[in-house]
C-alpha atoms as a PDB file:
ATOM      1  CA  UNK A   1      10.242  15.230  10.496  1.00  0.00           C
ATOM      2  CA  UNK A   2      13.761  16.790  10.247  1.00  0.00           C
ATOM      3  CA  UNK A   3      17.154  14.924  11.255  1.00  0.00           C
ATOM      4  CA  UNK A   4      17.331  17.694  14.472  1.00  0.00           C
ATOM      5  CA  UNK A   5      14.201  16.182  16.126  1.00  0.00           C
ATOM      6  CA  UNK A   6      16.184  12.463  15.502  1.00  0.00           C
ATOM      7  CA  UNK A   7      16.980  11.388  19.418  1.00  0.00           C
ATOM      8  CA  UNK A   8      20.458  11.112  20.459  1.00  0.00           C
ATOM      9  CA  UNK A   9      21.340   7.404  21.749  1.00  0.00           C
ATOM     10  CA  UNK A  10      24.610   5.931  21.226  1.00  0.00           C
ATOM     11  CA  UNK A  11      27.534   8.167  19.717  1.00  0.00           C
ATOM     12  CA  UNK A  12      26.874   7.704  15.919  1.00  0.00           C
ATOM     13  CA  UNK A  13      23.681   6.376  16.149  1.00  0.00           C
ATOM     14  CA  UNK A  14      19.945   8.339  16.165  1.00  0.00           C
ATOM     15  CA  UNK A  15      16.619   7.407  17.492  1.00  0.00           C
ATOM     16  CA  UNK A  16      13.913   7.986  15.361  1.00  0.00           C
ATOM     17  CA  UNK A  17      11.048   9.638  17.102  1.00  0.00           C
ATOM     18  CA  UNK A  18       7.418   8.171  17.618  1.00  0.00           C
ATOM     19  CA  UNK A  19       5.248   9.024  15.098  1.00  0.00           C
ATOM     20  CA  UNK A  20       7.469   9.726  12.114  1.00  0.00           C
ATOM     21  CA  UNK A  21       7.093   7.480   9.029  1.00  0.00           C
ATOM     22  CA  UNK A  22       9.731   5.010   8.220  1.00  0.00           C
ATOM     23  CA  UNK A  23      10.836   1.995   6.032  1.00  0.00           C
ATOM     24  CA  UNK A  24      12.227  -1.423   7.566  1.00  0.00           C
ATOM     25  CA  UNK A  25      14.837  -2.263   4.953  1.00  0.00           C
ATOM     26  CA  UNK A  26      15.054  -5.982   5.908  1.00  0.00           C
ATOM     27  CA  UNK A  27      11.072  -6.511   5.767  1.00  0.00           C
ATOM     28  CA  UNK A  28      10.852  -3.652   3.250  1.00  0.00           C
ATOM     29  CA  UNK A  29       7.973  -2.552   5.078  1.00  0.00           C
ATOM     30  CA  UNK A  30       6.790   1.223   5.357  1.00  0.00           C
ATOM     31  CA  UNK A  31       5.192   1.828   9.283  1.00  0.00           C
ATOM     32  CA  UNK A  32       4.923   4.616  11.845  1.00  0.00           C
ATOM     33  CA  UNK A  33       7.424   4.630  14.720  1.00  0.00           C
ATOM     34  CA  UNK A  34       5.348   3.661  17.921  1.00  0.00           C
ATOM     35  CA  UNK A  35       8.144   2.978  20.639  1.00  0.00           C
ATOM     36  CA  UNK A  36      11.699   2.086  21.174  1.00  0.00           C
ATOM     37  CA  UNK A  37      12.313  -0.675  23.643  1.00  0.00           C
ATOM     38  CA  UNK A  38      14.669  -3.412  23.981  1.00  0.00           C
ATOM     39  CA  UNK A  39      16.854  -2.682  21.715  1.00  0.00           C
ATOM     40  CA  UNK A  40      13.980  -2.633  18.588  1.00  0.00           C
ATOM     41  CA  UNK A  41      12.397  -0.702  16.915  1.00  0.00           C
ATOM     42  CA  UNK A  42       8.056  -0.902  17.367  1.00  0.00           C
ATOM     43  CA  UNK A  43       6.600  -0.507  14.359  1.00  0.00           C
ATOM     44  CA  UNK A  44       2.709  -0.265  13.232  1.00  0.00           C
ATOM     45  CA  UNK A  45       1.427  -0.485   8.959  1.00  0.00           C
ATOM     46  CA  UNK A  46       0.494   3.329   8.151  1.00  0.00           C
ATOM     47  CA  UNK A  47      -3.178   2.301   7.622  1.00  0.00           C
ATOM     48  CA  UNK A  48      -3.541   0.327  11.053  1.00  0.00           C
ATOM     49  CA  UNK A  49      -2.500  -3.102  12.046  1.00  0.00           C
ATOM     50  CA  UNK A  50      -0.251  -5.178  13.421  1.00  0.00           C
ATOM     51  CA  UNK A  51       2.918  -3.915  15.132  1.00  0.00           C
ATOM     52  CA  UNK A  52       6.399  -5.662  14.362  1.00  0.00           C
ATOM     53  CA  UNK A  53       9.617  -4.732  15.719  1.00  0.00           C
ATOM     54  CA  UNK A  54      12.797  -4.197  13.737  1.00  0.00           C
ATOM     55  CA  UNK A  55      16.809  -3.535  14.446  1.00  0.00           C
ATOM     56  CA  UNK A  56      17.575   0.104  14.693  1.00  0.00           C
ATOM     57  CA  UNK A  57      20.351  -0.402  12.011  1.00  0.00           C
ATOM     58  CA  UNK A  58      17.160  -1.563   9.500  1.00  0.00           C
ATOM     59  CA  UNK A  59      14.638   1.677  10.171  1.00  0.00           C
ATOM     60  CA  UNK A  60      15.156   4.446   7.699  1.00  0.00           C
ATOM     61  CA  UNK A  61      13.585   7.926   7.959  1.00  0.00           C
ATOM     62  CA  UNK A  62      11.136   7.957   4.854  1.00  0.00           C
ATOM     63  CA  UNK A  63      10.290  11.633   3.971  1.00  0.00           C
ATOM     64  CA  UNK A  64       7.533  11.022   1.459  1.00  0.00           C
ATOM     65  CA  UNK A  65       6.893  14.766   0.549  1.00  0.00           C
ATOM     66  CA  UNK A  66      10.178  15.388  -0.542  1.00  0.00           C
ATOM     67  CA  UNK A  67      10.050  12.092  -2.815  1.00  0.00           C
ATOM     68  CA  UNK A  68       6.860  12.597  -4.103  1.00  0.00           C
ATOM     69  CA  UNK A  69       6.489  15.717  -4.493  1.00  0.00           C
ATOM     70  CA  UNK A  70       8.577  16.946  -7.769  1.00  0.00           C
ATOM     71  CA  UNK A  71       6.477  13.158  -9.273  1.00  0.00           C
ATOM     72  CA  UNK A  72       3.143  15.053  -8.351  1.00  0.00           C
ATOM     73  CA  UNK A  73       3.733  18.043  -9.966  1.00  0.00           C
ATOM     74  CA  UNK A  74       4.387  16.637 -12.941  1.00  0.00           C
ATOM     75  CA  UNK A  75       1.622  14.172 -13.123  1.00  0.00           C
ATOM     76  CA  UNK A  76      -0.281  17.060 -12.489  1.00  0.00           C
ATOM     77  CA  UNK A  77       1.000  19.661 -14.651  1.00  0.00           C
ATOM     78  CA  UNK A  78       0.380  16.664 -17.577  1.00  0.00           C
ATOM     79  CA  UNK A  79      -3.035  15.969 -16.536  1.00  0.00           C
ATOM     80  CA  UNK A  80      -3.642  19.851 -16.861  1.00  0.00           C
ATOM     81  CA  UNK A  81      -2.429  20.300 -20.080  1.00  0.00           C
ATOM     82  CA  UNK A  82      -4.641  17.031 -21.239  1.00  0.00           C
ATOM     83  CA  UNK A  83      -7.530  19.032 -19.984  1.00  0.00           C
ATOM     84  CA  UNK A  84      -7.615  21.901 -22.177  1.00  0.00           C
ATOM     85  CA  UNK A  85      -6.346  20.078 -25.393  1.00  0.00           C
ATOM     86  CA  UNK A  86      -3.000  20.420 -25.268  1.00  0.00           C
ATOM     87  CA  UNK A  87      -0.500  18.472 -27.457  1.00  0.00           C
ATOM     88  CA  UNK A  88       2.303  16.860 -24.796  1.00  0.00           C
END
């Protein structure tokens, strides 16, 4: 999700929204946003699970397209060129 769907809480600081991927520095955990209360951060694992909460300050925005994409291509783009004999 982009930065201009990030809530507005506190001057200088941004909610992120429910359902947008993120990364808990301090655990170094990747999870979905479920719900802001209390002053945390809810958290759940991508694939299911348990939920854990985390400080605001910890949750990052993790835009995994845009990191993985340019790495796909070219894992790709090699893969193809090992298919029809080509020397890399």
């Amino acid at each position: 999700m982009n930065s201009e769907k990030r809530q507005q809480t506190a001057p200088g600081e941004t909610r992120l929204p429910v359902g947008e991927l993120a990364h808990d520095v301090r655990q170094d955990r990747r999870g979905i946003v479920m719900d802001h209360q209390d002053g945390f951060v809810w958290l759940r694992p991508e694939g299911g699970g348990t939920e854990w909460t985390a400080l605001p300050a910890d949750v990052r925005p993790l835009h995994v397209l845009e990191r993985a994409e340019p790495l796909l291509r070219a894992r790709i783009a090699r893969a193809n060129a090992r298919s029809r004999g080509e020397v890399l």
